[in-house]
PDB file of N, CA and C in Angstrom:
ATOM      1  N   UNK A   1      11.470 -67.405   5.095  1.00  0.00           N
ATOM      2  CA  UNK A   1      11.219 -67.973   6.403  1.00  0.00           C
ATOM      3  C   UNK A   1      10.651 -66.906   7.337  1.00  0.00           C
ATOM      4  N   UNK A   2       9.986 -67.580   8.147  1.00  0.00           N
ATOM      5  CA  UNK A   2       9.236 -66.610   8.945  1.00  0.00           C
ATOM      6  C   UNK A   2      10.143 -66.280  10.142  1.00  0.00           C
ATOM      7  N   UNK A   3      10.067 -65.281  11.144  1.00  0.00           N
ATOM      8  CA  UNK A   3      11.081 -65.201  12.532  1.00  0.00           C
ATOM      9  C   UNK A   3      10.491 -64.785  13.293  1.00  0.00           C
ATOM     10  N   UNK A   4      10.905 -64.870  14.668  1.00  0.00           N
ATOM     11  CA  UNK A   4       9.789 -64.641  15.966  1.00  0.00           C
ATOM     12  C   UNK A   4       9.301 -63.134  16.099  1.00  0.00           C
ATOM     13  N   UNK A   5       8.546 -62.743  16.653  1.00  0.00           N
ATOM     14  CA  UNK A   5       8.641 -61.300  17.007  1.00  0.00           C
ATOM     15  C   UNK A   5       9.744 -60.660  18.157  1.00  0.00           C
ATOM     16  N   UNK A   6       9.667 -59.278  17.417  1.00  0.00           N
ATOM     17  CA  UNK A   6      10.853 -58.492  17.832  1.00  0.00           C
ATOM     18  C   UNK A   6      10.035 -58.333  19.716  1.00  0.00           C
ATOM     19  N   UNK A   7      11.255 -58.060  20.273  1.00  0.00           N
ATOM     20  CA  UNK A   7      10.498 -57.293  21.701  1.00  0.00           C
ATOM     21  C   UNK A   7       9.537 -56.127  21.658  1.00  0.00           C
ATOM     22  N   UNK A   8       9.440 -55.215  20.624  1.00  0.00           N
ATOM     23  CA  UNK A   8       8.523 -54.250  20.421  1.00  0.00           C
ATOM     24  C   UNK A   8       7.733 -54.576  19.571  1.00  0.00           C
ATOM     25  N   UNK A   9       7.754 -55.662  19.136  1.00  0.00           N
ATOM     26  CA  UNK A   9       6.275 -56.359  18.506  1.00  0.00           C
ATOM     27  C   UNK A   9       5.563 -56.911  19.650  1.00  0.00           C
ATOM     28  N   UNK A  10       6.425 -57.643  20.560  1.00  0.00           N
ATOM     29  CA  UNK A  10       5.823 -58.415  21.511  1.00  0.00           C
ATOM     30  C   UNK A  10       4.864 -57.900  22.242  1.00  0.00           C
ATOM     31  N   UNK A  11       5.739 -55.917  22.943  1.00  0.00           N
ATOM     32  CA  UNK A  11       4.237 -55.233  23.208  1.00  0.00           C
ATOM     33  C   UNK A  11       3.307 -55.183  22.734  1.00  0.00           C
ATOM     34  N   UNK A  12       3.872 -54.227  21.598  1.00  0.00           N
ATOM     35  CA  UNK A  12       2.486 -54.049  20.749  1.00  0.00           C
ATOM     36  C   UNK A  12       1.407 -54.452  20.312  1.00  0.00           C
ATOM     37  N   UNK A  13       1.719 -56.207  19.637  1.00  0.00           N
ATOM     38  CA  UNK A  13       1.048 -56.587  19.026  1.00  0.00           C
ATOM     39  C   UNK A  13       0.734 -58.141  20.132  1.00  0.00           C
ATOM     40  N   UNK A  14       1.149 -58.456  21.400  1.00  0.00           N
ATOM     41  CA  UNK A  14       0.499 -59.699  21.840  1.00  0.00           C
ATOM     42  C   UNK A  14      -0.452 -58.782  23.106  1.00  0.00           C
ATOM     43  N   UNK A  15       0.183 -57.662  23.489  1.00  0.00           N
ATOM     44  CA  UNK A  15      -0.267 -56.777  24.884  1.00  0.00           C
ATOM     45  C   UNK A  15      -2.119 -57.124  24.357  1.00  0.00           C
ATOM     46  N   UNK A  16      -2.478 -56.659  23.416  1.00  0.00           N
ATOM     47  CA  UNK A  16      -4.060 -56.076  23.009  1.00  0.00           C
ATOM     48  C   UNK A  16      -4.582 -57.712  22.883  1.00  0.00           C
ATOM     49  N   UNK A  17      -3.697 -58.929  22.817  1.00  0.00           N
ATOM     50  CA  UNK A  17      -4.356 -59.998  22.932  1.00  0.00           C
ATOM     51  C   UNK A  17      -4.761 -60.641  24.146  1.00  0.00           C
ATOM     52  N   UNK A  18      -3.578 -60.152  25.213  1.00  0.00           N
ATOM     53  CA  UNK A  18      -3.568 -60.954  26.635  1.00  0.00           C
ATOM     54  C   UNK A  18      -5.004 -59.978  27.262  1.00  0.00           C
ATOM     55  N   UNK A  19      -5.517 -58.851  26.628  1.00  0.00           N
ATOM     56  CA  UNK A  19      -6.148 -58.027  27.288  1.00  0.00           C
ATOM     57  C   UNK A  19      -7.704 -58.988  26.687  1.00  0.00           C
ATOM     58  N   UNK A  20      -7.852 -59.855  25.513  1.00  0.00           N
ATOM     59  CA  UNK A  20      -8.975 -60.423  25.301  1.00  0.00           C
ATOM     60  C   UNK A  20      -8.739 -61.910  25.572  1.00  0.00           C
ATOM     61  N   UNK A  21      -8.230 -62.280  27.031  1.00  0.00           N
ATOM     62  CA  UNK A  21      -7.912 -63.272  27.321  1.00  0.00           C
ATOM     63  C   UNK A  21      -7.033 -64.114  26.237  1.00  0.00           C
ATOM     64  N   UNK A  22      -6.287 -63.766  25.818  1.00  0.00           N
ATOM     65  CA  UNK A  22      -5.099 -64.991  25.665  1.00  0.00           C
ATOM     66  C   UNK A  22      -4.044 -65.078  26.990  1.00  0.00           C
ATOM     67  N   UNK A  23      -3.358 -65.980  26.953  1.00  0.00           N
ATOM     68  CA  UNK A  23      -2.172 -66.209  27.546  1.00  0.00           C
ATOM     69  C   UNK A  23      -1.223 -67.093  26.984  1.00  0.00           C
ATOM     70  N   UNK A  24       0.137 -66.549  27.653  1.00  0.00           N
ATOM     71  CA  UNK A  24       1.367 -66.990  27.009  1.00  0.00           C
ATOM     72  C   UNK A  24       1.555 -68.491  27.934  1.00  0.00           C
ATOM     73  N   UNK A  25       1.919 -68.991  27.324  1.00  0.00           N
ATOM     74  CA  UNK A  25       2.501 -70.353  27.681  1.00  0.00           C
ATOM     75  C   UNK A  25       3.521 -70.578  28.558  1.00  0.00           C
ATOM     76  N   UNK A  26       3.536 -71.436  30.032  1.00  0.00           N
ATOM     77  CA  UNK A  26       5.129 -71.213  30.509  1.00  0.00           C
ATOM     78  C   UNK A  26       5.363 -72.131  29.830  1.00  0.00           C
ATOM     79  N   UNK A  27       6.901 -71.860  29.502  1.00  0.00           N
ATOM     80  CA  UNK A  27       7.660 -72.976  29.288  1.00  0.00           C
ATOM     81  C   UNK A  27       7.763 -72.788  27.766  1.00  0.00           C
ATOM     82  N   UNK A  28       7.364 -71.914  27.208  1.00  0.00           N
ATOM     83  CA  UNK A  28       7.188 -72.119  25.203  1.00  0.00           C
ATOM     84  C   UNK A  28       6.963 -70.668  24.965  1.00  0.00           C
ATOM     85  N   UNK A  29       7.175 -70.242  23.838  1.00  0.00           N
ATOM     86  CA  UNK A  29       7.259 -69.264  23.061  1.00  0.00           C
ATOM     87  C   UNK A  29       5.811 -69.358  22.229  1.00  0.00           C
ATOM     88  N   UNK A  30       5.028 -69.389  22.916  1.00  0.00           N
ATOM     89  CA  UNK A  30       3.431 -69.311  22.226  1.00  0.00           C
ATOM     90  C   UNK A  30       2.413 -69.218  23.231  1.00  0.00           C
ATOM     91  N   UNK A  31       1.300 -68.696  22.687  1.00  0.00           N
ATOM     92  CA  UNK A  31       0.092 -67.773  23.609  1.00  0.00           C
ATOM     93  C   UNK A  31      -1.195 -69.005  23.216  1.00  0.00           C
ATOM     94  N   UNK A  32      -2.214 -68.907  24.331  1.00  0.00           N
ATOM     95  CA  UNK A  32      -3.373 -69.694  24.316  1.00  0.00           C
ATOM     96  C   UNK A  32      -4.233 -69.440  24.759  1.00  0.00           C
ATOM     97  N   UNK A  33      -5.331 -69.640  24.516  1.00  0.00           N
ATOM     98  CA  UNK A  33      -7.016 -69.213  24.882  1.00  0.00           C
ATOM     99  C   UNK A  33      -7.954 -70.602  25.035  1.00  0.00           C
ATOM    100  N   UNK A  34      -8.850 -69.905  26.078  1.00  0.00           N
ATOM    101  CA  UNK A  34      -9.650 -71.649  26.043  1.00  0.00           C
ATOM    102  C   UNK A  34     -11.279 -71.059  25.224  1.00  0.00           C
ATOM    103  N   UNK A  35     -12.042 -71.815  24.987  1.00  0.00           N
ATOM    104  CA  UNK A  35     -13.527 -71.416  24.294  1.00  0.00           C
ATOM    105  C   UNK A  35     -14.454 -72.508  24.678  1.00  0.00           C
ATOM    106  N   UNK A  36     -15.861 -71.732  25.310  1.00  0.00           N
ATOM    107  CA  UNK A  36     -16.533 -73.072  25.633  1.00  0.00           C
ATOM    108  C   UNK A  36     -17.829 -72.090  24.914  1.00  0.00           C
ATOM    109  N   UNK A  37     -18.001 -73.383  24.136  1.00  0.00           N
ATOM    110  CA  UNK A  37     -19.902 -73.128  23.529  1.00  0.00           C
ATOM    111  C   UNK A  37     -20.680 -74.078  24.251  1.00  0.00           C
ATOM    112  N   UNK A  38     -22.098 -73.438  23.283  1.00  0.00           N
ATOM    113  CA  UNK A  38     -23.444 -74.212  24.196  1.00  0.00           C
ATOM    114  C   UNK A  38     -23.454 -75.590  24.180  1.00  0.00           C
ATOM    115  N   UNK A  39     -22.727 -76.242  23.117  1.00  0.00           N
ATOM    116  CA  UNK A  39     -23.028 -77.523  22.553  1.00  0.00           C
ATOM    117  C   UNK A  39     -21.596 -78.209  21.392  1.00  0.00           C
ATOM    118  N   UNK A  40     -21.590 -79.474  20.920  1.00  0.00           N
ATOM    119  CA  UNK A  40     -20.242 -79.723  20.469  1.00  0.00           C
ATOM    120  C   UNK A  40     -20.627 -79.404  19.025  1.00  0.00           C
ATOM    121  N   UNK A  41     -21.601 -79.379  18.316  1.00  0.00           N
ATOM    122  CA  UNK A  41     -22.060 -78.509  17.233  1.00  0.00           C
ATOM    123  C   UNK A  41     -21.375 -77.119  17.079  1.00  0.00           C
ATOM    124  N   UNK A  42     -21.824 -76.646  17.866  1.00  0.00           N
ATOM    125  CA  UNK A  42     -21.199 -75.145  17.878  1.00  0.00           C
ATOM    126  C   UNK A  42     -19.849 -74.945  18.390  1.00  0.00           C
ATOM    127  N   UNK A  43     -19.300 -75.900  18.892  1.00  0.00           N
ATOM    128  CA  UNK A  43     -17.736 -75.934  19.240  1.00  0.00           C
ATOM    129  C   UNK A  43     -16.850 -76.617  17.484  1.00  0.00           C
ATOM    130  N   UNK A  44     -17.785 -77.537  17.067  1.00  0.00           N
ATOM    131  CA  UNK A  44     -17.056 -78.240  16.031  1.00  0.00           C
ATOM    132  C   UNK A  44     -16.530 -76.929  14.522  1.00  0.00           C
ATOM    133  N   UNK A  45     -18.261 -76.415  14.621  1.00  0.00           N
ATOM    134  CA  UNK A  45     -18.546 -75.574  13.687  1.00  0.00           C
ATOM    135  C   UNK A  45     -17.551 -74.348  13.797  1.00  0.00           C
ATOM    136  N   UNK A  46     -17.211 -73.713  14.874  1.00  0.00           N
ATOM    137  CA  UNK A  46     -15.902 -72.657  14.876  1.00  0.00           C
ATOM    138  C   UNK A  46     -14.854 -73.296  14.610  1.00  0.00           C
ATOM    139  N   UNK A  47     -14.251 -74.773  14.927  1.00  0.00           N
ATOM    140  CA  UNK A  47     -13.263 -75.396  14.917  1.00  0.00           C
ATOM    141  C   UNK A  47     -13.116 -75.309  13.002  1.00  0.00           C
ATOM    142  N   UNK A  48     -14.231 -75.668  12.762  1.00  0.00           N
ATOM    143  CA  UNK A  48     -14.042 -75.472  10.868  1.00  0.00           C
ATOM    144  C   UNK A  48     -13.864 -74.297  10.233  1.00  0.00           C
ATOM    145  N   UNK A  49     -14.701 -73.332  10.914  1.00  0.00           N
ATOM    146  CA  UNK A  49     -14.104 -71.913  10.176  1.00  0.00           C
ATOM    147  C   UNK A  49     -12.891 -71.743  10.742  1.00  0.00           C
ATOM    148  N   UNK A  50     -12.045 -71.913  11.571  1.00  0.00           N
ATOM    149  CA  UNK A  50     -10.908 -71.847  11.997  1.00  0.00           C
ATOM    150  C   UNK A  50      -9.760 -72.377  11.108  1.00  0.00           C
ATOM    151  N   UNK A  51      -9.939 -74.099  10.619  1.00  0.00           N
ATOM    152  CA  UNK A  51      -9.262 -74.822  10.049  1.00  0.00           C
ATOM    153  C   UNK A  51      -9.311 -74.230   8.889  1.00  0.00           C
ATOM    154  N   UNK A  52     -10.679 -73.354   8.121  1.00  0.00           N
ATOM    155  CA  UNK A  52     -10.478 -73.306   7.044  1.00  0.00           C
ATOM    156  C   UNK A  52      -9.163 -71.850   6.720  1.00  0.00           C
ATOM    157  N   UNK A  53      -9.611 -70.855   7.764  1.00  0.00           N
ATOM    158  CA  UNK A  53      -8.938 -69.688   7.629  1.00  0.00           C
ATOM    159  C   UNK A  53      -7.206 -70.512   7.296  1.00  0.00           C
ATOM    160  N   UNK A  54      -6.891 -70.946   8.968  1.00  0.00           N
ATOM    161  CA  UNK A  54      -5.827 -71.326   8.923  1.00  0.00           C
ATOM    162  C   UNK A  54      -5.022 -72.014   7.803  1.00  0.00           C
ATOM    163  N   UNK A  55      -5.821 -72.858   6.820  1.00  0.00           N
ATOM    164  CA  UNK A  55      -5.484 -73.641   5.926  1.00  0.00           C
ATOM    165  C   UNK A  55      -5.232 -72.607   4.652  1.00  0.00           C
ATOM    166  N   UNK A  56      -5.464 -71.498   4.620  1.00  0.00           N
ATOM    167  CA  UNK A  56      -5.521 -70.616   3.790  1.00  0.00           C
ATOM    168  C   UNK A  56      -4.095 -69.728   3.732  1.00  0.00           C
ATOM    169  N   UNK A  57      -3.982 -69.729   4.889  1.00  0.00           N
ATOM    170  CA  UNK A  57      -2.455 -68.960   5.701  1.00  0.00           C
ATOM    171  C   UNK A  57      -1.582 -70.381   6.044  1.00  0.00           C
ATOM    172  N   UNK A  58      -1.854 -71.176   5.826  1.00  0.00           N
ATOM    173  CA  UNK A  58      -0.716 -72.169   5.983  1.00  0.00           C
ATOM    174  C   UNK A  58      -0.372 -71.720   6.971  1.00  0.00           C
ATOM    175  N   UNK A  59      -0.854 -71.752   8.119  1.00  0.00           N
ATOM    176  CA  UNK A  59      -0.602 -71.912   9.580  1.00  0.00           C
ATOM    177  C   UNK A  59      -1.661 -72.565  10.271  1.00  0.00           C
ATOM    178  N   UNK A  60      -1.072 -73.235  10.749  1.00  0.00           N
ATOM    179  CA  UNK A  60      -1.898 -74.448  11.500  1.00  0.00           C
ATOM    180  C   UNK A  60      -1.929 -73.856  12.866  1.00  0.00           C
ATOM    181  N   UNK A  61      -3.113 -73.979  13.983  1.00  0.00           N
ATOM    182  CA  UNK A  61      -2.832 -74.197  15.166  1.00  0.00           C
ATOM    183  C   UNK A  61      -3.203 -75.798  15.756  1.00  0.00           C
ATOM    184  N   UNK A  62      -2.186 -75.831  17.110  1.00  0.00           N
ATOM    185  CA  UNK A  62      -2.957 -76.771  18.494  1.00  0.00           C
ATOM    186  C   UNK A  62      -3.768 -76.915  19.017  1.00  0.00           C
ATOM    187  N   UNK A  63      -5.251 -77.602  18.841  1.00  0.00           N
ATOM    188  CA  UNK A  63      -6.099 -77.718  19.484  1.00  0.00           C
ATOM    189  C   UNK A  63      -6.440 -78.792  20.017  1.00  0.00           C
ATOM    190  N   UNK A  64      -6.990 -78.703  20.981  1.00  0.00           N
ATOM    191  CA  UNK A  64      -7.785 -79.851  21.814  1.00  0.00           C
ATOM    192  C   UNK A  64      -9.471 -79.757  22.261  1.00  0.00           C
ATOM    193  N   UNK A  65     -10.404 -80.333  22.204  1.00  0.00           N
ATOM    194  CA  UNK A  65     -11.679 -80.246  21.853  1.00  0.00           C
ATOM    195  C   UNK A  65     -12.218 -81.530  22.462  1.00  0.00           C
ATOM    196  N   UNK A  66     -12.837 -81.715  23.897  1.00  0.00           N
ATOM    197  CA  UNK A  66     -13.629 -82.282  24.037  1.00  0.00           C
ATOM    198  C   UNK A  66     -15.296 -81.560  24.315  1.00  0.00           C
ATOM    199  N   UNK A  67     -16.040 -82.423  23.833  1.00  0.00           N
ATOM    200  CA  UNK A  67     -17.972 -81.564  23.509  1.00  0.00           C
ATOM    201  C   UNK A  67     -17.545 -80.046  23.186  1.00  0.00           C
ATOM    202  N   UNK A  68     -18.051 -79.136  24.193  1.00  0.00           N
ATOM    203  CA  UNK A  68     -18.450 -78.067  23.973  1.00  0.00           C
ATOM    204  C   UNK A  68     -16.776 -77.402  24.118  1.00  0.00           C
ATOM    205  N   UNK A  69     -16.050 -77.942  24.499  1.00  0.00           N
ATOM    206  CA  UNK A  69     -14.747 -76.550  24.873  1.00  0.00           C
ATOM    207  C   UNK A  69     -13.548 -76.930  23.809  1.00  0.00           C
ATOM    208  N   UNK A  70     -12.994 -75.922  23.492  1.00  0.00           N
ATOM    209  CA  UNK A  70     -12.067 -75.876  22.360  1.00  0.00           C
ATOM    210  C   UNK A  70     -10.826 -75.198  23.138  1.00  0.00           C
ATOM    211  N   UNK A  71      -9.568 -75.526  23.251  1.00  0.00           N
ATOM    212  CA  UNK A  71      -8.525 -74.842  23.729  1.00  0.00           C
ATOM    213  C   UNK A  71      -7.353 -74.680  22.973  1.00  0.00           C
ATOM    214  N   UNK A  72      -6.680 -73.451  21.915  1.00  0.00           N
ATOM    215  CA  UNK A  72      -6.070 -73.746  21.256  1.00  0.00           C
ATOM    216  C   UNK A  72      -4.456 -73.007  21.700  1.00  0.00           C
ATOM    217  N   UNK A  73      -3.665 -73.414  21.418  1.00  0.00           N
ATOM    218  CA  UNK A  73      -2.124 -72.605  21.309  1.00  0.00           C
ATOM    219  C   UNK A  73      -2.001 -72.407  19.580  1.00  0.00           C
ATOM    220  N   UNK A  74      -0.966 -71.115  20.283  1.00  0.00           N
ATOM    221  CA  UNK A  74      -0.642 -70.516  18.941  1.00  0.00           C
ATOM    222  C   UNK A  74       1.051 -70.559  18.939  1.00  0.00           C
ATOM    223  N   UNK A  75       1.924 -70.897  17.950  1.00  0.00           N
ATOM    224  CA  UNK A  75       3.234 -70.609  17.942  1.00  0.00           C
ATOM    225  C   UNK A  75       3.912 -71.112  16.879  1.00  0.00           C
ATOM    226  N   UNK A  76       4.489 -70.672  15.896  1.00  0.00           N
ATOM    227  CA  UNK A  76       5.238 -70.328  14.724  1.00  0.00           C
ATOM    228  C   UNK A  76       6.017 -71.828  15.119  1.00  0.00           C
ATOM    229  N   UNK A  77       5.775 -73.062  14.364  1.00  0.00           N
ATOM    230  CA  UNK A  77       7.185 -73.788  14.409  1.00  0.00           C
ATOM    231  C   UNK A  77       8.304 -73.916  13.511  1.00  0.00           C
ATOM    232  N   UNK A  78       8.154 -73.467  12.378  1.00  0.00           N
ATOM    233  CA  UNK A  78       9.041 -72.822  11.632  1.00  0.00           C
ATOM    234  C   UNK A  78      10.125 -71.840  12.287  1.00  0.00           C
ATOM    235  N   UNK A  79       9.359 -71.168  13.393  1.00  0.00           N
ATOM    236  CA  UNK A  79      10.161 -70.038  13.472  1.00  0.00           C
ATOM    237  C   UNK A  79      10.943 -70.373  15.060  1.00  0.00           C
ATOM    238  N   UNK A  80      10.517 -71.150  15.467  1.00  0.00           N
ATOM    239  CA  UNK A  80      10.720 -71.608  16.932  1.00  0.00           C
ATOM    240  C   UNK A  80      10.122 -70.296  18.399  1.00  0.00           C
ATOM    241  N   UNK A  81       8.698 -70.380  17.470  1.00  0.00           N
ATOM    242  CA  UNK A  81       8.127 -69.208  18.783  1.00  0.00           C
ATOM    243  C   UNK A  81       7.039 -68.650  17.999  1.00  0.00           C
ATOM    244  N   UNK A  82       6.634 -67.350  18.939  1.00  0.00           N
ATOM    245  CA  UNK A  82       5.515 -66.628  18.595  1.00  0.00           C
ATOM    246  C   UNK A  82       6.284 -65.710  16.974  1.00  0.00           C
ATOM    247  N   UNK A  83       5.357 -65.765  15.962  1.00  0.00           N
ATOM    248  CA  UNK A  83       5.304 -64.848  14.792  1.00  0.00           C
ATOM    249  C   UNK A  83       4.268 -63.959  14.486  1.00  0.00           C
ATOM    250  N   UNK A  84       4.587 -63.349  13.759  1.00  0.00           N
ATOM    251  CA  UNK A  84       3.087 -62.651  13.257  1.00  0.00           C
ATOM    252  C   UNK A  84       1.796 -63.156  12.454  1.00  0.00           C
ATOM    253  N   UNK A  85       2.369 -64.712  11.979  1.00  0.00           N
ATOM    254  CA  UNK A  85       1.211 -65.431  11.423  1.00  0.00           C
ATOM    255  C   UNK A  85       0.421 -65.669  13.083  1.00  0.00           C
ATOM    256  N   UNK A  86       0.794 -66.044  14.060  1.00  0.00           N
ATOM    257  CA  UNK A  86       0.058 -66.248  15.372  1.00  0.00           C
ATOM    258  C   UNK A  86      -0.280 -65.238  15.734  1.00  0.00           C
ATOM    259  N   UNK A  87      -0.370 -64.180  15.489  1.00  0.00           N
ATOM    260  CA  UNK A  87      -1.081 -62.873  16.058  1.00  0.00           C
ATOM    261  C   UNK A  87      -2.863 -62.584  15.204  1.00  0.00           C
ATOM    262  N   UNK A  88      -1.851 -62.721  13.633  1.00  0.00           N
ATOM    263  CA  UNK A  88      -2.982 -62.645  12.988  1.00  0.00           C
ATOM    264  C   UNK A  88      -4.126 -64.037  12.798  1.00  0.00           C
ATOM    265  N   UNK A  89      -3.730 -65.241  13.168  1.00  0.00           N
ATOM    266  CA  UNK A  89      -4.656 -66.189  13.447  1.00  0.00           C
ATOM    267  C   UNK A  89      -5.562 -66.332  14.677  1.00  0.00           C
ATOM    268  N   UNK A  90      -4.939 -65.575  15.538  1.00  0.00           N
ATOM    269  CA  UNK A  90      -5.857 -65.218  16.586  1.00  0.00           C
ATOM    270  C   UNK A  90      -6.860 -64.115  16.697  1.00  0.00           C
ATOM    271  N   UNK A  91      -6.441 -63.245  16.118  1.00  0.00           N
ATOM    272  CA  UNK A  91      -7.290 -62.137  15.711  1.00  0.00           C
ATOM    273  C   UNK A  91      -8.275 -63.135  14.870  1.00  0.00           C
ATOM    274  N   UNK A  92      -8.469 -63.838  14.052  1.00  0.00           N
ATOM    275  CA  UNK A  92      -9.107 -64.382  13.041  1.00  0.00           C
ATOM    276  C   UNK A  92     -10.129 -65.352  13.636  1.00  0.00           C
ATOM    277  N   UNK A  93      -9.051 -65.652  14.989  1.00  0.00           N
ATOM    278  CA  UNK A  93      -9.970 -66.682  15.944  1.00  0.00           C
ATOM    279  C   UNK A  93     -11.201 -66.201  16.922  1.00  0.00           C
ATOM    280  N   UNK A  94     -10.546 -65.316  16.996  1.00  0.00           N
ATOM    281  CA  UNK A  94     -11.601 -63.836  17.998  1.00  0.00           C
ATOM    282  C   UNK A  94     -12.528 -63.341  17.314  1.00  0.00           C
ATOM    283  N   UNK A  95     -12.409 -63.228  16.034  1.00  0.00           N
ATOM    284  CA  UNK A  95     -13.494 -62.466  15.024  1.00  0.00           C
ATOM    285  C   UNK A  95     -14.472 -63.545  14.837  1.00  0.00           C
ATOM    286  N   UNK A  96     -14.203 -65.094  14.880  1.00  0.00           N
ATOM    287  CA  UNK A  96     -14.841 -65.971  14.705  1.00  0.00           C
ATOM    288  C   UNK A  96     -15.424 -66.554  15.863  1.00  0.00           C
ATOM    289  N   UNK A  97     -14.967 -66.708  16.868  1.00  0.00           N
ATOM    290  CA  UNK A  97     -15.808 -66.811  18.704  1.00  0.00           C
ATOM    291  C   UNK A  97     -16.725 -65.613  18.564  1.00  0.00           C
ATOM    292  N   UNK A  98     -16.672 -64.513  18.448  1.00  0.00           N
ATOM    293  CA  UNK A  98     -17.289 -63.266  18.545  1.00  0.00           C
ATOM    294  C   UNK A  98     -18.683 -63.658  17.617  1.00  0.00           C
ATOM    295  N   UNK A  99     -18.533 -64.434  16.829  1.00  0.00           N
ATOM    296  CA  UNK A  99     -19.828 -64.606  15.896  1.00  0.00           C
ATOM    297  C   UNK A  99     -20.119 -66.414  16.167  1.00  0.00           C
ATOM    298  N   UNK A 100     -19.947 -66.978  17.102  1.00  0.00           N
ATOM    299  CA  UNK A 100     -20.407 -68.230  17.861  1.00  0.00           C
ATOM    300  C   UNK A 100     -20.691 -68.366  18.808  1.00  0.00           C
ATOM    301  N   UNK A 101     -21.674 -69.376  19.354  1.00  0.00           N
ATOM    302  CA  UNK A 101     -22.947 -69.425  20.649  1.00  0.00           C
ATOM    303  C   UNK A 101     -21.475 -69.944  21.451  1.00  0.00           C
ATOM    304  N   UNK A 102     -20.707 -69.268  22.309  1.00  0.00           N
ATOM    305  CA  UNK A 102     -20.421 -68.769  23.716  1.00  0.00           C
ATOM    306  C   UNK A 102     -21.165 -68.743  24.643  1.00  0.00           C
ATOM    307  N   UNK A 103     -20.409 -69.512  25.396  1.00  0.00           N
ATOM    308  CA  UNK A 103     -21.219 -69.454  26.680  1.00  0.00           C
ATOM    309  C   UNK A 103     -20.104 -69.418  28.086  1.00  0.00           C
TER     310      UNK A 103
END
């Protein structure tokens, strides 16, 4: 089973995310980012390399997607909160916005 992060994970490893725009959630034990592309093509098309990573790591995220904007949360429900599978799916998510028409 997976378990939340420790308080010195929490620095370490969410600090370098809130600094590439994520944010933590009130009210929940999970972090979120919004993404807007040029077009719903290019919003759909990250949404799939996303699903596919995720589907690979058996971690799913929350998204919501109308046309061009994608807004996802991240948070372990297994674990009841943020884990390290949500750190590293966001990193995965960032590497993948970073190589999509953003706007």
């Amino acid at each position: 089973m997976v378990s939340t992060l420790s308080q010195n994970e929490r620095v370490t490893l969410i600090d370098p995310l809130l600094k590439n725009r994520w944010f933590l959630v009130n009210g929940r034990d999970a972090i979120q980012k919004s993404f807007q592309f040029k077009d719903f093509q290019s919003a759909f098309g990250f949404m799939t390399r996303i699903a596919i990573a995720a589907d690979k790591m058996d971690h799913h995220p929350e998204w919501f997607n109308v046309y061009n904007k994608v807004e996802i949360t991240l948070s372990t429900h297994d674990a009841g909160g943020l884990s390290v599978r949500d750190i590293q799916l966001a990193e995965i998510i960032d590497n993948a916005a970073s190589n999509s028409d953003l706007i």
